[in-house]
PDB file of N, CA and C in Angstrom:
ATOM      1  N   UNK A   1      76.170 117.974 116.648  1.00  0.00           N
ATOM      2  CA  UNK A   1      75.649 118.117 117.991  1.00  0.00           C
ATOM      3  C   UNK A   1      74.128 118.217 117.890  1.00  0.00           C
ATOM      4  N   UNK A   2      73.576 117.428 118.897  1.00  0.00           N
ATOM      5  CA  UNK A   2      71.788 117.699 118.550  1.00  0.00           C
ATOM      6  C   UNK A   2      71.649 118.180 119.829  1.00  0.00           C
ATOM      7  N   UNK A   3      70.051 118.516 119.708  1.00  0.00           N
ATOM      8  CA  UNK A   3      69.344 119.636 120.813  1.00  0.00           C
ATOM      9  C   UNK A   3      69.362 119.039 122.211  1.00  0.00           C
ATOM     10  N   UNK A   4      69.573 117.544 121.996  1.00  0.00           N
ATOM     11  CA  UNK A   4      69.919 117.096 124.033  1.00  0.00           C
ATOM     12  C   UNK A   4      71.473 117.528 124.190  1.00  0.00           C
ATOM     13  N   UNK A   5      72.402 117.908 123.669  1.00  0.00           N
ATOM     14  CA  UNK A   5      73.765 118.008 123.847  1.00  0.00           C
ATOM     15  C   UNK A   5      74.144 116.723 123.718  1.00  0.00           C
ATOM     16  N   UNK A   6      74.139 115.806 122.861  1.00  0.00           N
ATOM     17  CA  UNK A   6      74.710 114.662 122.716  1.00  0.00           C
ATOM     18  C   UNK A   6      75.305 114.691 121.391  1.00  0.00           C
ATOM     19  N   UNK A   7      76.167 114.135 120.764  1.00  0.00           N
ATOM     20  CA  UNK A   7      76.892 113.892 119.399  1.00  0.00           C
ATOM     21  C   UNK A   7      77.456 112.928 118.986  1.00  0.00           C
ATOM     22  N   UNK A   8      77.381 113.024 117.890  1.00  0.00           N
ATOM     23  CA  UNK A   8      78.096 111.393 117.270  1.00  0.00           C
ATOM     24  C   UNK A   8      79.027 111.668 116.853  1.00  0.00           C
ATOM     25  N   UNK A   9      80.587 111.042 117.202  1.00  0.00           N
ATOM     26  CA  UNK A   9      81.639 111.409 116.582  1.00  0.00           C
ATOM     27  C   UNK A   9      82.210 109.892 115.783  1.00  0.00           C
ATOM     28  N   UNK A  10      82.420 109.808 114.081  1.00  0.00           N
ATOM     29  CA  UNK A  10      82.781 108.636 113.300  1.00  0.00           C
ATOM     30  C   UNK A  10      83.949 108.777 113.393  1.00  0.00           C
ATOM     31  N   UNK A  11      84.984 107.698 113.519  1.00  0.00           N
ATOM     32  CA  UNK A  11      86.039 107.494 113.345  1.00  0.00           C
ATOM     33  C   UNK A  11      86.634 107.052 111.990  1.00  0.00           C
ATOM     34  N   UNK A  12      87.263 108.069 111.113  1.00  0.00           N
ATOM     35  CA  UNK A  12      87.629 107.012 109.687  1.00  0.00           C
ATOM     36  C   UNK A  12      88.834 106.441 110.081  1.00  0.00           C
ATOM     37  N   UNK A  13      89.187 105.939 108.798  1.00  0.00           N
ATOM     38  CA  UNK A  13      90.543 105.278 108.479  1.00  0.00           C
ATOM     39  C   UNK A  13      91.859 106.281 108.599  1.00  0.00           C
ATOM     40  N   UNK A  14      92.945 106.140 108.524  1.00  0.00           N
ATOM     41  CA  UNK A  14      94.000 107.279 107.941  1.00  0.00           C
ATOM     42  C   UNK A  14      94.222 107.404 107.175  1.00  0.00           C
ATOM     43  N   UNK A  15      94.360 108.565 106.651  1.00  0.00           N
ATOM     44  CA  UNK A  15      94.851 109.364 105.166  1.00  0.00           C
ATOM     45  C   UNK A  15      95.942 107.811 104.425  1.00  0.00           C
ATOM     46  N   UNK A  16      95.322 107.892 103.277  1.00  0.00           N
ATOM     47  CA  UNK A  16      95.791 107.035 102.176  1.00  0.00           C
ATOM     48  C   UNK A  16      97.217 107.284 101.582  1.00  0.00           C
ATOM     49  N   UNK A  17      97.536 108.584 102.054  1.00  0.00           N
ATOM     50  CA  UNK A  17      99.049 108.892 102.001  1.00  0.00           C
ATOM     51  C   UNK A  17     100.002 108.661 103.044  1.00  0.00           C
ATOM     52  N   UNK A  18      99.300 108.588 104.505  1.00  0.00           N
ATOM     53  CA  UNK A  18      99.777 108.766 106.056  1.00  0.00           C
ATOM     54  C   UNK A  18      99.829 107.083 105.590  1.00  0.00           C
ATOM     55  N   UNK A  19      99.138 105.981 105.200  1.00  0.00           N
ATOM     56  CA  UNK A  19      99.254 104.600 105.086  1.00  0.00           C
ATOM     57  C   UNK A  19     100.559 103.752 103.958  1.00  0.00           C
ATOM     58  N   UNK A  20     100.296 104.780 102.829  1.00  0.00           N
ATOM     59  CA  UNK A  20     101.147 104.620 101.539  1.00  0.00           C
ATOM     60  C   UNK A  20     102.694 104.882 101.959  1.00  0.00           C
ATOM     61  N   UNK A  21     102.552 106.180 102.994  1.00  0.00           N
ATOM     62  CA  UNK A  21     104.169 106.339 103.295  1.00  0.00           C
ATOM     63  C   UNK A  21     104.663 105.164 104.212  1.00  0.00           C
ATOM     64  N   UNK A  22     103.660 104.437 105.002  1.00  0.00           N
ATOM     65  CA  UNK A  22     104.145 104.145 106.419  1.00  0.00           C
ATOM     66  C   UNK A  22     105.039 102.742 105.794  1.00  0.00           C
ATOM     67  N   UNK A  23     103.820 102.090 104.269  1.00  0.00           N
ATOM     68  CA  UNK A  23     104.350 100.804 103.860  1.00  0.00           C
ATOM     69  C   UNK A  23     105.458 101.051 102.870  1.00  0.00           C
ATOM     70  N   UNK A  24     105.838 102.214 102.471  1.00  0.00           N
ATOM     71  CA  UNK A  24     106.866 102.440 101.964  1.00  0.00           C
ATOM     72  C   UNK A  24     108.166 102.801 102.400  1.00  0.00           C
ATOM     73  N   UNK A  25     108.019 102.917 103.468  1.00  0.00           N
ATOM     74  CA  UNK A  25     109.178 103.502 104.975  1.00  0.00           C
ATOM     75  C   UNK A  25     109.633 105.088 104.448  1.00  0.00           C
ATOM     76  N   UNK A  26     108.953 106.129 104.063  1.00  0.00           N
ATOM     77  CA  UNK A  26     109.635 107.016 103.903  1.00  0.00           C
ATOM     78  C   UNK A  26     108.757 107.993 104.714  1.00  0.00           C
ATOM     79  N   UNK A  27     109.573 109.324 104.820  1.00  0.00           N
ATOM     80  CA  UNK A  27     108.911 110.531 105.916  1.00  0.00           C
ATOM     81  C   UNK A  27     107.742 111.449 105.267  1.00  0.00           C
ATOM     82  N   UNK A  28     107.931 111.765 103.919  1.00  0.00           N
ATOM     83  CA  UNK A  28     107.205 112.167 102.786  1.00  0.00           C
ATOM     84  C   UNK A  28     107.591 111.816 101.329  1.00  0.00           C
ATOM     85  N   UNK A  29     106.723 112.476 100.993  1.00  0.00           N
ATOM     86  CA  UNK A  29     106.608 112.091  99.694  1.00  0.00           C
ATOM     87  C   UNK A  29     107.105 113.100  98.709  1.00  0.00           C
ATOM     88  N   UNK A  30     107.463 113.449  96.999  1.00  0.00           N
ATOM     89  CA  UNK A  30     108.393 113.855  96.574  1.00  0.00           C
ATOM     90  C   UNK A  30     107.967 115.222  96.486  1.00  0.00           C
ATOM     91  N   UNK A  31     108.336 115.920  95.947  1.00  0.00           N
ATOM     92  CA  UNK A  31     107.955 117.833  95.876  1.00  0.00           C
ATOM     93  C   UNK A  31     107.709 117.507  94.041  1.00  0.00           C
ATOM     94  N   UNK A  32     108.397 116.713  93.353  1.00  0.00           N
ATOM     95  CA  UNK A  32     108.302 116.417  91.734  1.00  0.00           C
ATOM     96  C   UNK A  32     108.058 115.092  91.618  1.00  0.00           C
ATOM     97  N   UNK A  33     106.968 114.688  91.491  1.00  0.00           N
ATOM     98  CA  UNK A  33     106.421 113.474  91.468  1.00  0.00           C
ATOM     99  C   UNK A  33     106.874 112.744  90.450  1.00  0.00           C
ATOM    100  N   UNK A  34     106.271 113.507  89.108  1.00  0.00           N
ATOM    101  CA  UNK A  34     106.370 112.747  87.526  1.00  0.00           C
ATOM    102  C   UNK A  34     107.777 112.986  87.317  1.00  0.00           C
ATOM    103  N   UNK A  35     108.889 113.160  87.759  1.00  0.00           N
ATOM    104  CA  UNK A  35     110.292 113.396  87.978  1.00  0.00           C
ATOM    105  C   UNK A  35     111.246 112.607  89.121  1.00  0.00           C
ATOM    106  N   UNK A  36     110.592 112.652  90.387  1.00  0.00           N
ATOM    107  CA  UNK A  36     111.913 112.058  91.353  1.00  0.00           C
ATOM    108  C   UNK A  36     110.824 111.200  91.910  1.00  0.00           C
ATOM    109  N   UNK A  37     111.191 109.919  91.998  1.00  0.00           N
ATOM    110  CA  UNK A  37     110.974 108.807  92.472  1.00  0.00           C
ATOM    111  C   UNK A  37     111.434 109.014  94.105  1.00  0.00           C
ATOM    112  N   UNK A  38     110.654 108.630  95.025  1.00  0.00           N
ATOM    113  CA  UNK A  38     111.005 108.916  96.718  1.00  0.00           C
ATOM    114  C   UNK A  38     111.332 107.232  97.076  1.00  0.00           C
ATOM    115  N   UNK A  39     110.283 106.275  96.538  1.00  0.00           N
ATOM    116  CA  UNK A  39     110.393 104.734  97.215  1.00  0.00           C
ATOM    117  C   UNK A  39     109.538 104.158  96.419  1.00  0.00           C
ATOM    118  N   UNK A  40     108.838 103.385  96.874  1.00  0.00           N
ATOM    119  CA  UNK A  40     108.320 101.940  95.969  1.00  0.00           C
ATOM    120  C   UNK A  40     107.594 101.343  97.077  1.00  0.00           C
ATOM    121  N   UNK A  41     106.223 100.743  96.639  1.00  0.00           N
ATOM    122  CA  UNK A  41     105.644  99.611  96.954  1.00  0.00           C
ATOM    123  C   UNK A  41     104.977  98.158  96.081  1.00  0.00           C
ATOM    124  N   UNK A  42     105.173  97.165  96.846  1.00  0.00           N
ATOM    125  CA  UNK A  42     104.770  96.311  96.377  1.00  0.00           C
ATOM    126  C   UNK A  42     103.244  96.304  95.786  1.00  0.00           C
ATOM    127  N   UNK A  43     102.438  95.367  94.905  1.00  0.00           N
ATOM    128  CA  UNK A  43     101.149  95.314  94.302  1.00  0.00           C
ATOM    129  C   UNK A  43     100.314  94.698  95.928  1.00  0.00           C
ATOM    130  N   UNK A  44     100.834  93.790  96.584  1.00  0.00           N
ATOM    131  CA  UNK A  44     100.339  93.283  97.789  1.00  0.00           C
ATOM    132  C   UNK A  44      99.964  94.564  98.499  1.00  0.00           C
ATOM    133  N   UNK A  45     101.284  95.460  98.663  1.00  0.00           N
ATOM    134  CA  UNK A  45     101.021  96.320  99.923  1.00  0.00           C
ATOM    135  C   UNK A  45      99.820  97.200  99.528  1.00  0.00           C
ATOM    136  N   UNK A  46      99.910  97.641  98.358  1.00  0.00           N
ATOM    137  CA  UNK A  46      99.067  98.080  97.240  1.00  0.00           C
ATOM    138  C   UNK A  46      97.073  97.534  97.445  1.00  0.00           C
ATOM    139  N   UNK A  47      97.245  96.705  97.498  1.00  0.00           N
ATOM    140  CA  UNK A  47      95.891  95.830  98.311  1.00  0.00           C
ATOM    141  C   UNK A  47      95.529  95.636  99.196  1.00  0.00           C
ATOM    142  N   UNK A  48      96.447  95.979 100.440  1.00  0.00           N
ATOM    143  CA  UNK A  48      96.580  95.727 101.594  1.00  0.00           C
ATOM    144  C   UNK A  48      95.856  97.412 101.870  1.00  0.00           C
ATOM    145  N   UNK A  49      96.347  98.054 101.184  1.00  0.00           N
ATOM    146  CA  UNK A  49      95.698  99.458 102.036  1.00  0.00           C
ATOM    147  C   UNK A  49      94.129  99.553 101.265  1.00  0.00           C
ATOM    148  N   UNK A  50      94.059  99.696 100.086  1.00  0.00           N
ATOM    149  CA  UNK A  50      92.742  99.392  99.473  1.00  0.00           C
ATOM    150  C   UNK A  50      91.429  98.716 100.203  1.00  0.00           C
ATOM    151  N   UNK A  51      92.225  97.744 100.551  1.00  0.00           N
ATOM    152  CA  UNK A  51      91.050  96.768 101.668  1.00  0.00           C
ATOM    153  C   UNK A  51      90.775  97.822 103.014  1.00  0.00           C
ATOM    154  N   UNK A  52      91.983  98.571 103.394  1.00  0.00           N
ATOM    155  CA  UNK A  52      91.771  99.170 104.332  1.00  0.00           C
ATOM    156  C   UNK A  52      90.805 100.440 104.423  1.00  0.00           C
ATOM    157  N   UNK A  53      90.877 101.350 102.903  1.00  0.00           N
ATOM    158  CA  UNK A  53      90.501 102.220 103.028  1.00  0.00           C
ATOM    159  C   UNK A  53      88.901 101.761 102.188  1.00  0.00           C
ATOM    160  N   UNK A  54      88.444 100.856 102.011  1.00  0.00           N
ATOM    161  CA  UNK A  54      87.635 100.438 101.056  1.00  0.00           C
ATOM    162  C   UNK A  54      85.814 101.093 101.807  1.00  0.00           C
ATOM    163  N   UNK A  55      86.163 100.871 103.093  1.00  0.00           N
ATOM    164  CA  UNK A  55      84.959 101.810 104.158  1.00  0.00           C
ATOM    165  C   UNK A  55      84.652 103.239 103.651  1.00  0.00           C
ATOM    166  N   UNK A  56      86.116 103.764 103.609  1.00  0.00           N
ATOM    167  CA  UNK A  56      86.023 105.324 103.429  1.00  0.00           C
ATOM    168  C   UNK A  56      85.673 105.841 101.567  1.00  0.00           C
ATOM    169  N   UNK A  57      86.142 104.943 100.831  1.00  0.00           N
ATOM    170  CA  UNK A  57      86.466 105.163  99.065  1.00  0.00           C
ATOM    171  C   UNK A  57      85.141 105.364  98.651  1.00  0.00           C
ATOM    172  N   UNK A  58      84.135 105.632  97.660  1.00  0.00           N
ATOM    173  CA  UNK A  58      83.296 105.775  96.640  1.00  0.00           C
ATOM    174  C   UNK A  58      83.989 104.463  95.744  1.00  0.00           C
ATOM    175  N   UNK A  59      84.556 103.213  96.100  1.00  0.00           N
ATOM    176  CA  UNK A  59      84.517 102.288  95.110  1.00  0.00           C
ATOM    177  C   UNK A  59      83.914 101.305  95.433  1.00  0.00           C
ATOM    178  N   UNK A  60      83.663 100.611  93.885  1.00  0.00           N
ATOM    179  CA  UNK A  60      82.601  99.752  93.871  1.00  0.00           C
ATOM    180  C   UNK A  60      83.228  98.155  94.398  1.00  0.00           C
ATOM    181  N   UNK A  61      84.770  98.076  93.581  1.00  0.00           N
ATOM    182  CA  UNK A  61      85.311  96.442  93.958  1.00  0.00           C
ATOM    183  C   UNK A  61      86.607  97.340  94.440  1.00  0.00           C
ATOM    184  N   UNK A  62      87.374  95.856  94.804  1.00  0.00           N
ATOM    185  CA  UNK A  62      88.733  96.397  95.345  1.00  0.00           C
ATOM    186  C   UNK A  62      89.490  96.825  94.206  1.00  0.00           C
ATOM    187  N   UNK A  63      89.025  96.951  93.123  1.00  0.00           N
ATOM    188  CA  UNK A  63      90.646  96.916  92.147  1.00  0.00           C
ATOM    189  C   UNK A  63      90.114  98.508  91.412  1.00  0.00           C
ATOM    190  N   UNK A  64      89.261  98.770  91.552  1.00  0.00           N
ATOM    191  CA  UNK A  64      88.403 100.472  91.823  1.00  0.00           C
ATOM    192  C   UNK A  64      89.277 100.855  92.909  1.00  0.00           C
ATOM    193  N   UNK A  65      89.359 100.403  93.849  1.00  0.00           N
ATOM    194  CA  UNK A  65      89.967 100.889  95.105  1.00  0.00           C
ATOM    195  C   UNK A  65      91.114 100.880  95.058  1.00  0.00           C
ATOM    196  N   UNK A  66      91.933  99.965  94.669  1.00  0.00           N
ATOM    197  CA  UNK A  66      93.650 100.092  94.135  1.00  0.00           C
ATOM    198  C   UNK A  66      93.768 101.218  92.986  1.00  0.00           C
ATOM    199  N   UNK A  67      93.042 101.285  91.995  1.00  0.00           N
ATOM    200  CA  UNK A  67      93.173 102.526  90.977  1.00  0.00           C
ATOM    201  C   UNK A  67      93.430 103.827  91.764  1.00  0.00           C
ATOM    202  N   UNK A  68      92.078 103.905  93.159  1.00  0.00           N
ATOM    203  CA  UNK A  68      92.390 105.022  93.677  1.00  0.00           C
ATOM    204  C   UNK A  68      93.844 105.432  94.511  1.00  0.00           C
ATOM    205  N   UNK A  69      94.013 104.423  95.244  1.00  0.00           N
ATOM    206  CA  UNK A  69      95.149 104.782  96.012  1.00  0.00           C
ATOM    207  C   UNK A  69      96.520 104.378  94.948  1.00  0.00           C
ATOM    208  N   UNK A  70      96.389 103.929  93.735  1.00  0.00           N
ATOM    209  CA  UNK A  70      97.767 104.071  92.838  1.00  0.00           C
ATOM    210  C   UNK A  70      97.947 105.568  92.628  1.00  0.00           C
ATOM    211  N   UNK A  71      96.749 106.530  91.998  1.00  0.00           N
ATOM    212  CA  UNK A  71      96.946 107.120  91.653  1.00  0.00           C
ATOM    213  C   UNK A  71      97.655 108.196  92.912  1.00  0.00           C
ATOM    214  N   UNK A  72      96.955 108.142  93.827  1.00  0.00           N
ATOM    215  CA  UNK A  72      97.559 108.908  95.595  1.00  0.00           C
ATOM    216  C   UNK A  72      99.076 108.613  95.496  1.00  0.00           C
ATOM    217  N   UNK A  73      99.516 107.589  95.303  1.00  0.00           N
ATOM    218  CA  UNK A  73     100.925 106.785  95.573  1.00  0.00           C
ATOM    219  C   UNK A  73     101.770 107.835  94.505  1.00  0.00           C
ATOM    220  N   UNK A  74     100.850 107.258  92.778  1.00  0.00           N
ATOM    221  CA  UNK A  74     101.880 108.297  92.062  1.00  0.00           C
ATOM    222  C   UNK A  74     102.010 109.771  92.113  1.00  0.00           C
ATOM    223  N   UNK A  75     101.094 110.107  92.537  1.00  0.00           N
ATOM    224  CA  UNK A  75     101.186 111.480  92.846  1.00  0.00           C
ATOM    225  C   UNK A  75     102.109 112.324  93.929  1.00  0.00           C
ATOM    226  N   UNK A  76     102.573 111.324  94.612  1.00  0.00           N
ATOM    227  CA  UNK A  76     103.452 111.093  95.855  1.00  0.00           C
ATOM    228  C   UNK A  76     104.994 110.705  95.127  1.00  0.00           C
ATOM    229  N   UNK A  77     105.461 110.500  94.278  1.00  0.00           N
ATOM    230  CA  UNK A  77     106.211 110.015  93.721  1.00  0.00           C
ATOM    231  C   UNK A  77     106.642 108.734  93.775  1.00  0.00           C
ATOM    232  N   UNK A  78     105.749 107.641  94.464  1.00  0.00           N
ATOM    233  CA  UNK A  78     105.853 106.434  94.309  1.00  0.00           C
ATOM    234  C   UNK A  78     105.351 105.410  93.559  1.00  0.00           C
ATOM    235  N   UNK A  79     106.545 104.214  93.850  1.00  0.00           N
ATOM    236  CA  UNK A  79     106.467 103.492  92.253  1.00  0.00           C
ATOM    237  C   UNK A  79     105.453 102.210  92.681  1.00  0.00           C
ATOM    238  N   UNK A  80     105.221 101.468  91.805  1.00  0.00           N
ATOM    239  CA  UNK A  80     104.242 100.401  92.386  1.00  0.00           C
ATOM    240  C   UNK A  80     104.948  99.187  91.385  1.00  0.00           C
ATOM    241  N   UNK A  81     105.486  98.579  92.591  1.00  0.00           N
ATOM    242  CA  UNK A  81     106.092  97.297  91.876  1.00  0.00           C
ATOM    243  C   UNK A  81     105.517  96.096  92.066  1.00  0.00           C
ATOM    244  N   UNK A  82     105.535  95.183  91.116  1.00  0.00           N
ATOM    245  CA  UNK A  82     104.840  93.778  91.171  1.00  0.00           C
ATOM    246  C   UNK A  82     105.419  92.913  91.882  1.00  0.00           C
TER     247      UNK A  82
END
């Protein structure tokens, strides 16, 4: 907020998990990740959000940007299939 009462409000992207679940069709994600598998996504869908979140990431190319959201995915207990 600045001193005329005016403000800038940015709009990001959605959470990289709120995106990861939506292309994976599931409600959440696992409670034991490195243990129970919840669902699976494709390497496409996999790129498909990367591109999306690529505004919001600290990465330099897209495949920086897929590293990040693989690792979100596995941490979620999802698998990333080719």
């Amino acid at each position: 907020v600045y001193d005329d009462r005016t403000y800038t409000f940015i709009m990001k992207t959605a959470p990289a998990s709120e995106l990861i679940k939506k292309a994976a069709g599931i409600k959440k994600g696992s409670g034991k990740a490195l243990t129970e598998k919840v669902g699976s996504i494709t390497t496409e869908q996999l790129r498909e959000i990367a591109e999306k979140k690529m505004s919001d990431l600290s990465a330099n190319s897209i495949e920086a940007a897929m590293n990040t959201i693989k690792g979100t995915a596995r941490n979620m207990g999802i698998e990333i299939k080719d």
